[in-house]
Protein backbone atom coordinates (compact mmCIF):
# COMPACT_ATOMS: atom_id res chain seq x y z
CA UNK A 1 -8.10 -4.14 -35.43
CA UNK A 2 -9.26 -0.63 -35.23
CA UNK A 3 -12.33 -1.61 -33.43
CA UNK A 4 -9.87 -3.34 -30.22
CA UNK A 5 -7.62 0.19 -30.29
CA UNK A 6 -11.20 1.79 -29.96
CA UNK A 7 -11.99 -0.67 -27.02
CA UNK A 8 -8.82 -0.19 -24.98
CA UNK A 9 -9.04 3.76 -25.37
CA UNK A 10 -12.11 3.80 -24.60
CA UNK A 11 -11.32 1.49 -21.57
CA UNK A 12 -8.74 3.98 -20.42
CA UNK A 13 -10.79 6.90 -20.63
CA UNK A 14 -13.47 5.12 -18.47
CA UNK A 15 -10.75 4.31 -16.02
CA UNK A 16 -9.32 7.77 -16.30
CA UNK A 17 -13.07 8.96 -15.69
CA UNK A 18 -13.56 6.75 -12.46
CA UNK A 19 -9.93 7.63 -11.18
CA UNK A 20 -10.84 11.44 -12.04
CA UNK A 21 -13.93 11.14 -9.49
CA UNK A 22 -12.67 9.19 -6.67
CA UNK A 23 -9.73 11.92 -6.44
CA UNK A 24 -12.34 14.74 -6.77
CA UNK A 25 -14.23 12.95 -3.89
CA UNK A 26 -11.51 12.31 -1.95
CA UNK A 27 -10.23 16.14 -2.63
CA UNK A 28 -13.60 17.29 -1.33
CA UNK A 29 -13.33 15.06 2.09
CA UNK A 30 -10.35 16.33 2.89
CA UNK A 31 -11.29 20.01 2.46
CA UNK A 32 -14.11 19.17 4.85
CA UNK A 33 -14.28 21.06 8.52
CA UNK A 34 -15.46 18.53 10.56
CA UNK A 35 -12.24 16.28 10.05
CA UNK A 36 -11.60 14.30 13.34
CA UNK A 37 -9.06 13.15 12.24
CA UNK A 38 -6.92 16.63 12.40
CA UNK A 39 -3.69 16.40 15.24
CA UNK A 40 -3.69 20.26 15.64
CA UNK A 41 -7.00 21.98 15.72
CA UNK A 42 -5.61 25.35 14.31
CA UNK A 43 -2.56 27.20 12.80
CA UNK A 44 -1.30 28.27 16.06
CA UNK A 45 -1.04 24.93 17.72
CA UNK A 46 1.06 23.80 14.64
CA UNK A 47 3.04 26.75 14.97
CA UNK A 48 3.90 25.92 18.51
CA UNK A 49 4.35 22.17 18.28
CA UNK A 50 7.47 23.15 15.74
């Protein structure tokens, strides 16, 4: 019994680890500069859109 509660913990902190790093990753993309993917290309033309 104790050695299942051990699996499925440990199971979830593997998960836990996995989801941890794909976030960090996908964190880190998003911070990047060269985003293409951007509608305005600076503060200003956000500002004036509203």
């Amino acid at each position: 019994m104790i050695k299942a509660i051990r699996r499925v913990l440990g199971t979830f902190a593997f998960l836990a680890f996995i989801f941890g790093g794909l976030k960090s990753v996908y964190r880190w993309l998003a911070r990047s500069e060269d985003d293409n993917h951007e509608v305005f290309t600076d503060e200003e033309e956000y500002e004036d859109s509203l």
